[in-house]
PDB file of N, CA and C in Angstrom:
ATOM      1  N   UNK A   1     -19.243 -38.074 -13.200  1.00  0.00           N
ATOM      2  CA  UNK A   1     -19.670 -36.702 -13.368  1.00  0.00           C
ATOM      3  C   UNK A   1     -19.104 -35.826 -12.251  1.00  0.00           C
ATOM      4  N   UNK A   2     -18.990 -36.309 -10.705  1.00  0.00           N
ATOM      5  CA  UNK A   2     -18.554 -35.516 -10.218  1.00  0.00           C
ATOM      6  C   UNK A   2     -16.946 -35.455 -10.387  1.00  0.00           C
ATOM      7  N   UNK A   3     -16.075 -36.784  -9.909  1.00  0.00           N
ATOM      8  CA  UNK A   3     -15.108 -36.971  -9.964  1.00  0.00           C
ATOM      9  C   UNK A   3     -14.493 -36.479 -11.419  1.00  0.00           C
ATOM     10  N   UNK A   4     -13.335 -36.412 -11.620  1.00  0.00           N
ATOM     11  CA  UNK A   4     -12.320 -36.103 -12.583  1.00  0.00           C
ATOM     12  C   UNK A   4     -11.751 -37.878 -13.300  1.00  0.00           C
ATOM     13  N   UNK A   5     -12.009 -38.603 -14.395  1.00  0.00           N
ATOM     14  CA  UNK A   5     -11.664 -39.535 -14.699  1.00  0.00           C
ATOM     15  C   UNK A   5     -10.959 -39.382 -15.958  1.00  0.00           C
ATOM     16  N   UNK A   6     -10.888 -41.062 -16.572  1.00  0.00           N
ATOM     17  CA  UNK A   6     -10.208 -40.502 -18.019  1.00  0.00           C
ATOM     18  C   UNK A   6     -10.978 -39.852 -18.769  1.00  0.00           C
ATOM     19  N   UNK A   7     -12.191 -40.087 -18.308  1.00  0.00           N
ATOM     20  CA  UNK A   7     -13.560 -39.580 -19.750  1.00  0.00           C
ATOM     21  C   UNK A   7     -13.916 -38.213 -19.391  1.00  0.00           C
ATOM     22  N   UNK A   8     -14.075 -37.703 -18.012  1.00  0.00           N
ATOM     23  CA  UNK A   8     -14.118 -36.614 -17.458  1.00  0.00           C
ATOM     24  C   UNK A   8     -13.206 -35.433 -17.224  1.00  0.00           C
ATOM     25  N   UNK A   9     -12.505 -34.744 -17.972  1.00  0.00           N
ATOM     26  CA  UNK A   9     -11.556 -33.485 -17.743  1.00  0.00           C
ATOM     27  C   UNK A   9     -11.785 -33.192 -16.635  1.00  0.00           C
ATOM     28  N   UNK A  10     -10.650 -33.174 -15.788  1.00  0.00           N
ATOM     29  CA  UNK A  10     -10.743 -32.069 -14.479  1.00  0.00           C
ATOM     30  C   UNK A  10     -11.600 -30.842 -14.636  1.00  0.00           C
ATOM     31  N   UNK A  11     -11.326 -30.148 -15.616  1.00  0.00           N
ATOM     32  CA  UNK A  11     -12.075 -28.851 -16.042  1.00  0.00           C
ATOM     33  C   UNK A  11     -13.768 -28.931 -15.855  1.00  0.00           C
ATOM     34  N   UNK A  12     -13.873 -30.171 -16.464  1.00  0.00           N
ATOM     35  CA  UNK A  12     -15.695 -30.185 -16.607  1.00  0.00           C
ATOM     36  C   UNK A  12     -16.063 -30.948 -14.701  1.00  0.00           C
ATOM     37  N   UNK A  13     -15.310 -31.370 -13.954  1.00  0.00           N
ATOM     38  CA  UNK A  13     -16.118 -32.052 -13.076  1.00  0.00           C
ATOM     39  C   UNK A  13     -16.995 -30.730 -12.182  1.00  0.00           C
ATOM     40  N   UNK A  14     -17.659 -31.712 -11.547  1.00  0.00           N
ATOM     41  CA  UNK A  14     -18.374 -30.846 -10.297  1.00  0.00           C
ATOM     42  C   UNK A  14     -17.516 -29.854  -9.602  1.00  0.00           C
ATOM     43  N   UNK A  15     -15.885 -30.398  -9.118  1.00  0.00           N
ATOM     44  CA  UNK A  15     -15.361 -29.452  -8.157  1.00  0.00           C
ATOM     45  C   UNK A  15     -15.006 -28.146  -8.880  1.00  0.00           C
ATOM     46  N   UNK A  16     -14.476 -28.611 -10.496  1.00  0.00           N
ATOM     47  CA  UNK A  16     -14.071 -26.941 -11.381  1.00  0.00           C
ATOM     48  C   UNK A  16     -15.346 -25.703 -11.143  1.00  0.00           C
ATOM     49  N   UNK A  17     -16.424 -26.582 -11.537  1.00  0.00           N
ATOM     50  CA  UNK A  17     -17.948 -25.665 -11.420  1.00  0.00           C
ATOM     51  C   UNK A  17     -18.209 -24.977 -10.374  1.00  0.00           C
ATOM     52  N   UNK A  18     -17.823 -26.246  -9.230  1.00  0.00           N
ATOM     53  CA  UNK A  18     -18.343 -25.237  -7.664  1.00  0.00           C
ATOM     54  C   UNK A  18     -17.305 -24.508  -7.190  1.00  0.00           C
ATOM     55  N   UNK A  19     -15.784 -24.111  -7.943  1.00  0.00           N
ATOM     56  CA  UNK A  19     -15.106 -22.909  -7.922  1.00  0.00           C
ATOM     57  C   UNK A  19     -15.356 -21.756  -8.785  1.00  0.00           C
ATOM     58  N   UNK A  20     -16.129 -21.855  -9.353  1.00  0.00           N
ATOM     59  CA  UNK A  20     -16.926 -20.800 -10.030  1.00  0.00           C
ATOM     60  C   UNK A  20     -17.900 -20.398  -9.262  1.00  0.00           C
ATOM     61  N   UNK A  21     -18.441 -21.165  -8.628  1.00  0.00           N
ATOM     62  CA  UNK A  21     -19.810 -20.835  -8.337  1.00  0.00           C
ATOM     63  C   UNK A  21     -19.351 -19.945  -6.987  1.00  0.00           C
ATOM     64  N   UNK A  22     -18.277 -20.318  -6.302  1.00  0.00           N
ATOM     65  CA  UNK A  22     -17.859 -19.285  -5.389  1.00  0.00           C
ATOM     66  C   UNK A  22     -16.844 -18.186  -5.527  1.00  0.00           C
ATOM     67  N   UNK A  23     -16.321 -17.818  -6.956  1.00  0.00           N
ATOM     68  CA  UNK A  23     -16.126 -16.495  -7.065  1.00  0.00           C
ATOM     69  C   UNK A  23     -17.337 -16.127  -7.501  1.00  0.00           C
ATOM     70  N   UNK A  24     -18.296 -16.426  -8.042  1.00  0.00           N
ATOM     71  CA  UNK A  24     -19.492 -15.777  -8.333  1.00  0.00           C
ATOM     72  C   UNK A  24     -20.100 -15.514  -7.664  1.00  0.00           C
ATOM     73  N   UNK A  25     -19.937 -16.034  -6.369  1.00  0.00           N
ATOM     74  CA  UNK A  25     -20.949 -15.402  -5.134  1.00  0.00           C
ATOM     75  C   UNK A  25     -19.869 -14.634  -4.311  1.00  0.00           C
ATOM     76  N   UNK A  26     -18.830 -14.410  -4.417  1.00  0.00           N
ATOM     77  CA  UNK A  26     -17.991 -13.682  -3.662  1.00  0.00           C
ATOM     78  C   UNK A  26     -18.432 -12.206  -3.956  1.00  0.00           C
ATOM     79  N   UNK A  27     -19.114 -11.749  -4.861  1.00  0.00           N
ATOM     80  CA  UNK A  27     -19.494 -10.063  -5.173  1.00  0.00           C
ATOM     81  C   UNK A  27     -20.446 -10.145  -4.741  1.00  0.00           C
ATOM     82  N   UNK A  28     -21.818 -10.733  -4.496  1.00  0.00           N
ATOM     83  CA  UNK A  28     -22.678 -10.390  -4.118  1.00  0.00           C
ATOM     84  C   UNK A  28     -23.922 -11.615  -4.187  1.00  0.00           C
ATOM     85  N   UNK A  29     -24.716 -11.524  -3.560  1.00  0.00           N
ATOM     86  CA  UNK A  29     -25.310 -12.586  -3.162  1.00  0.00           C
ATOM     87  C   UNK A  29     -26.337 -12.991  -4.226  1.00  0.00           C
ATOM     88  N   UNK A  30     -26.998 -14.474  -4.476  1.00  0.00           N
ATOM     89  CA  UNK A  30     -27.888 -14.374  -6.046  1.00  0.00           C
ATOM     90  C   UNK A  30     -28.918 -15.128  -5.746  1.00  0.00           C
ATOM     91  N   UNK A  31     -29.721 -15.594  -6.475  1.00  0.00           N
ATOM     92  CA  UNK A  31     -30.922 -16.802  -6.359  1.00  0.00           C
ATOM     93  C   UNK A  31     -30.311 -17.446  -7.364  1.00  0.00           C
ATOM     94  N   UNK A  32     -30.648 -18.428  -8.097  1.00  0.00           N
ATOM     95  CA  UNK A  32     -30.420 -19.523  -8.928  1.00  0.00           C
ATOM     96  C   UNK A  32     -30.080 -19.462 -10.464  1.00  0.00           C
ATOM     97  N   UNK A  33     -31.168 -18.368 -10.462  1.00  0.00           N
ATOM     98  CA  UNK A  33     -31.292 -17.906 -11.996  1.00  0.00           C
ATOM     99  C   UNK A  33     -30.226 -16.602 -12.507  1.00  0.00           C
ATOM    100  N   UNK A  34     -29.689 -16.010 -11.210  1.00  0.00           N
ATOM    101  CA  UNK A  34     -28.704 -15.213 -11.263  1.00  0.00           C
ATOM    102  C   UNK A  34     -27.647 -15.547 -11.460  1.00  0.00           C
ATOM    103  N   UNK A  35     -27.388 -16.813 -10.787  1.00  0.00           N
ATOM    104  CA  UNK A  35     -26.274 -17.481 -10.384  1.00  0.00           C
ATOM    105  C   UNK A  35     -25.901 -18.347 -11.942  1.00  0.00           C
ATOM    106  N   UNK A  36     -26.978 -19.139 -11.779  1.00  0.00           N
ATOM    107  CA  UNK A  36     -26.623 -19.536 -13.338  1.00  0.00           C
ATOM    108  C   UNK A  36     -26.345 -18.872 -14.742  1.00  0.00           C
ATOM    109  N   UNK A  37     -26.671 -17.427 -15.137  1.00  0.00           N
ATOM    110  CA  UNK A  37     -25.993 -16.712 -15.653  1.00  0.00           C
ATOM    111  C   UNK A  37     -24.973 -16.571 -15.269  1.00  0.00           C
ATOM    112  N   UNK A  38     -24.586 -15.956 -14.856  1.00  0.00           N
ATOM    113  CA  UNK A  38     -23.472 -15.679 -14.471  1.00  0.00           C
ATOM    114  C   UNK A  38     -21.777 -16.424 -14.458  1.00  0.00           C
ATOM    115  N   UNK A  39     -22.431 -17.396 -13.962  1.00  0.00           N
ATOM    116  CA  UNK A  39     -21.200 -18.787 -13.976  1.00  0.00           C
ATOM    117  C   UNK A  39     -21.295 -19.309 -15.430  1.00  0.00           C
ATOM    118  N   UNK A  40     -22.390 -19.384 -16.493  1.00  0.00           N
ATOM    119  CA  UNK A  40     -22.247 -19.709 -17.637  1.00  0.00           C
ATOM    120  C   UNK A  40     -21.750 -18.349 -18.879  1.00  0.00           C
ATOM    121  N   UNK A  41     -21.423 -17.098 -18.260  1.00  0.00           N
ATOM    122  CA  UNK A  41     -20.473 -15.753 -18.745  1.00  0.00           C
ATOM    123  C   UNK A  41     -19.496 -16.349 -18.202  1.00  0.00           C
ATOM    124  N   UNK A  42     -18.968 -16.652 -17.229  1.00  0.00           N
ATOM    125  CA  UNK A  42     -17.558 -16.689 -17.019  1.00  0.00           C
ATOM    126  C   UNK A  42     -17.114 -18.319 -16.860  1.00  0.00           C
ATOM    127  N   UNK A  43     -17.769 -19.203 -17.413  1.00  0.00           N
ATOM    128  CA  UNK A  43     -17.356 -20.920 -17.247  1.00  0.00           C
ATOM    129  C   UNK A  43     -17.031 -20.911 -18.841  1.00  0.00           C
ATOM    130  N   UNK A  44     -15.997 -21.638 -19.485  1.00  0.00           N
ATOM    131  CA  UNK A  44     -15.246 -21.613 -20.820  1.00  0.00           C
ATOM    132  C   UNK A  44     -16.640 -22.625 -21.660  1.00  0.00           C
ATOM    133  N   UNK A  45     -17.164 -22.950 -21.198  1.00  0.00           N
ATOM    134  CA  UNK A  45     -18.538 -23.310 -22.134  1.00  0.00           C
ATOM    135  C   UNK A  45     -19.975 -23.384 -21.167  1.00  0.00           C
ATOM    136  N   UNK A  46     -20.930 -23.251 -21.924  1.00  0.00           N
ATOM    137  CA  UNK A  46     -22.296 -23.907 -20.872  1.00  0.00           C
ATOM    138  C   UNK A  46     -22.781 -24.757 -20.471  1.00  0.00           C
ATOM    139  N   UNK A  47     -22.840 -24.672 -19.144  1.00  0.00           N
ATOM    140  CA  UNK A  47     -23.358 -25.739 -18.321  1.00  0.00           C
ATOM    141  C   UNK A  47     -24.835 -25.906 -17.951  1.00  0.00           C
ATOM    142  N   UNK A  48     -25.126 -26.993 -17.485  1.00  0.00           N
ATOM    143  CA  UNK A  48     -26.535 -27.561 -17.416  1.00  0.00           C
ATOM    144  C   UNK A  48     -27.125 -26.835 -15.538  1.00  0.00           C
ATOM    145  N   UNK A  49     -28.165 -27.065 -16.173  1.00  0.00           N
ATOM    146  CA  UNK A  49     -29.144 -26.431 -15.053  1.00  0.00           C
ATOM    147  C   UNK A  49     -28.121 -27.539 -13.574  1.00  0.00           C
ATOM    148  N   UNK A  50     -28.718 -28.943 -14.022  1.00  0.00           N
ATOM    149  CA  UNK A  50     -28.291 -30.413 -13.332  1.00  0.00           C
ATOM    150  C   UNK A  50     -27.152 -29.993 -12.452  1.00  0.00           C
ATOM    151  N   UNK A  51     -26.108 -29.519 -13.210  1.00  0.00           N
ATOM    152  CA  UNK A  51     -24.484 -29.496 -13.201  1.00  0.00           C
ATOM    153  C   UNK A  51     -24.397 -28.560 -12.281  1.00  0.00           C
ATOM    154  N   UNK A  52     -25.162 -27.615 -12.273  1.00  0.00           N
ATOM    155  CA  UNK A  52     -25.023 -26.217 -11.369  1.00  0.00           C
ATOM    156  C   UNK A  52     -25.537 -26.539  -9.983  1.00  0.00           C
ATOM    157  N   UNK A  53     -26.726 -27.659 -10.296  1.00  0.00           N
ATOM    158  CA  UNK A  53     -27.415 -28.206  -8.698  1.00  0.00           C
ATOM    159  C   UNK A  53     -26.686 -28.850  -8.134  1.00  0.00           C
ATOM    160  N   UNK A  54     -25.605 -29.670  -8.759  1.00  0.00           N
ATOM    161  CA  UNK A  54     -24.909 -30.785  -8.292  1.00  0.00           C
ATOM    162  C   UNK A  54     -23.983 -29.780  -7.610  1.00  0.00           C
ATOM    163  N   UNK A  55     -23.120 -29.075  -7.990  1.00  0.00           N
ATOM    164  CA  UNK A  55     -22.428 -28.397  -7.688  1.00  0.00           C
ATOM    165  C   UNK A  55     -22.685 -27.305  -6.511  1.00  0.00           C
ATOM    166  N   UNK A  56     -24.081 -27.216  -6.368  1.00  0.00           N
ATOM    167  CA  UNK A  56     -24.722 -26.275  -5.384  1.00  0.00           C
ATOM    168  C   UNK A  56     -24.504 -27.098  -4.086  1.00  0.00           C
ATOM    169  N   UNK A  57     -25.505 -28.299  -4.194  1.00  0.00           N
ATOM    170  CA  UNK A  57     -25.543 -29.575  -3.379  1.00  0.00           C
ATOM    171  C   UNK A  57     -24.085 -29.687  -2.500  1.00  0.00           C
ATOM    172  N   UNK A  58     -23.034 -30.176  -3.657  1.00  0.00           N
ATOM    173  CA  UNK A  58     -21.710 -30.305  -3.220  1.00  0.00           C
ATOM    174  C   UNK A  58     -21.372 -29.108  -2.114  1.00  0.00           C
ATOM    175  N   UNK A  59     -21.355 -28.123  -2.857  1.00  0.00           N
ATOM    176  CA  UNK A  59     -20.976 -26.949  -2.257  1.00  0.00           C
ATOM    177  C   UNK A  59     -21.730 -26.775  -0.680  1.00  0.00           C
ATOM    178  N   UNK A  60     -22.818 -26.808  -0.317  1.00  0.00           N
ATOM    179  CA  UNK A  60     -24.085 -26.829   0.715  1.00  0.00           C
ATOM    180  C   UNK A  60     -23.293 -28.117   1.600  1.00  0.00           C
ATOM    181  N   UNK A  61     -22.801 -29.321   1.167  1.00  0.00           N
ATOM    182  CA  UNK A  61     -22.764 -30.186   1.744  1.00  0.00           C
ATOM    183  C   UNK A  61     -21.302 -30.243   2.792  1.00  0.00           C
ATOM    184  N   UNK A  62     -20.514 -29.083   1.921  1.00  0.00           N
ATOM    185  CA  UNK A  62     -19.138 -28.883   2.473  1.00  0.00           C
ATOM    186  C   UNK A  62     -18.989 -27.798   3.235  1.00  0.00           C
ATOM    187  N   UNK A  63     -20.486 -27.476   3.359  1.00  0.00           N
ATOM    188  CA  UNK A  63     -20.692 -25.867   3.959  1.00  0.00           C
ATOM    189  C   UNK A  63     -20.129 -24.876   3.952  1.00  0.00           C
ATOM    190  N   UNK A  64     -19.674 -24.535   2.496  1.00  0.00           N
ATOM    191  CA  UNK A  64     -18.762 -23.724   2.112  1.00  0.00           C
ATOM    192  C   UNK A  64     -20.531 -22.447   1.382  1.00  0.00           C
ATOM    193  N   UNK A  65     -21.698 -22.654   0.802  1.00  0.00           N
ATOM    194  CA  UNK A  65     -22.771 -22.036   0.971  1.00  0.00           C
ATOM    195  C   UNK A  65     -24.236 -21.934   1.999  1.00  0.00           C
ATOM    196  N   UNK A  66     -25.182 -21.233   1.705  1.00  0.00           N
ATOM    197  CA  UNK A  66     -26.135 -21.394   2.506  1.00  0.00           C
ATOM    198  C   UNK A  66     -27.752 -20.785   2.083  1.00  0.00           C
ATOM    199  N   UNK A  67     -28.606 -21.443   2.204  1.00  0.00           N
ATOM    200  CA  UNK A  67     -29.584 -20.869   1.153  1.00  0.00           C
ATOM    201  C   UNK A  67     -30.754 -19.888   2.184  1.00  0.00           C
ATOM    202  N   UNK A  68     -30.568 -18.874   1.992  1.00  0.00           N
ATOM    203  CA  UNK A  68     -31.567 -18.035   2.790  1.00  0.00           C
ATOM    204  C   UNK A  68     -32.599 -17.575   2.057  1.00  0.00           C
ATOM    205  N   UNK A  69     -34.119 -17.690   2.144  1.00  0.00           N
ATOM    206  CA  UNK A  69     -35.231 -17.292   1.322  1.00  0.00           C
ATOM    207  C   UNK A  69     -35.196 -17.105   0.345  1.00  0.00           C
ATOM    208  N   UNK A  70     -34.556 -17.953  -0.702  1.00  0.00           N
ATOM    209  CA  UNK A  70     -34.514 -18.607  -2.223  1.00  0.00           C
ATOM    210  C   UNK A  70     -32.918 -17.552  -2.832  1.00  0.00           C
ATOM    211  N   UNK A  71     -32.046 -17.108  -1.734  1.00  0.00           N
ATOM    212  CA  UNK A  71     -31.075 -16.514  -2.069  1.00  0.00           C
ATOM    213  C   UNK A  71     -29.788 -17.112  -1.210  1.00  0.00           C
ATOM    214  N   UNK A  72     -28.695 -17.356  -2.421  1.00  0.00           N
ATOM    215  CA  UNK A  72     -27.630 -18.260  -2.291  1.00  0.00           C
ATOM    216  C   UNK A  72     -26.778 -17.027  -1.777  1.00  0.00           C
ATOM    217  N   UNK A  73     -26.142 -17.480  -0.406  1.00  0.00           N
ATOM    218  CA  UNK A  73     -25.221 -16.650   0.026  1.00  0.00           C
ATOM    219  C   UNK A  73     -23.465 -17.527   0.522  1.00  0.00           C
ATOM    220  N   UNK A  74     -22.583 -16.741   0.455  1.00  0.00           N
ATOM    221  CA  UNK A  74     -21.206 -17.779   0.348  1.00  0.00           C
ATOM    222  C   UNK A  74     -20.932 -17.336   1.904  1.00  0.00           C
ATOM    223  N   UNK A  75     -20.476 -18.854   2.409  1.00  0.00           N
ATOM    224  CA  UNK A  75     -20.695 -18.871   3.898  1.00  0.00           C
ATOM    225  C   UNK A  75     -18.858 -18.792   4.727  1.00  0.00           C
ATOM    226  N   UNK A  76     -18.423 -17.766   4.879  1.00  0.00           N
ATOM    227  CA  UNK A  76     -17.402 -17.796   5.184  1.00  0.00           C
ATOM    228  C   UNK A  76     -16.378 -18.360   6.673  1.00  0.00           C
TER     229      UNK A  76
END
């Protein structure tokens, strides 16, 4: 699921998602429920609540985000 395999399209893994998830926070800052709209308007199909955490996680873990009082901000 995260990785890119034969069964997994590059497109669908974790890392395609959490490049969405940071032009989507590049305009302005969101909570969860913002965020997940948003990335599911501009991701070529919809994604799971799961998929978006994983991808949050990832993202948090590479400290590329940062979560301030239930609002996701992109950590430059």
């Amino acid at each position: 699921m995260l990785m890119p395999t034969k069964i997994i399209k590059p497109v669908d893994s974790i890392f395609s998602i959490s490049a969405y998830v940071i032009k989507a926070l590049e305009t302005n800052d969101m909570n969860i429920d913002e965020l997940f709209q948003k990335v599911n308007k501009t991701y070529y199909k919809e994604i799971s609540l799961d998929r978006l955490i994983l991808s949050l996680n990832f993202l948090y873990i590479i400290n590329k985000i940062e979560l301030k009082n239930e609002i996701i901000t992109i950590n430059i």
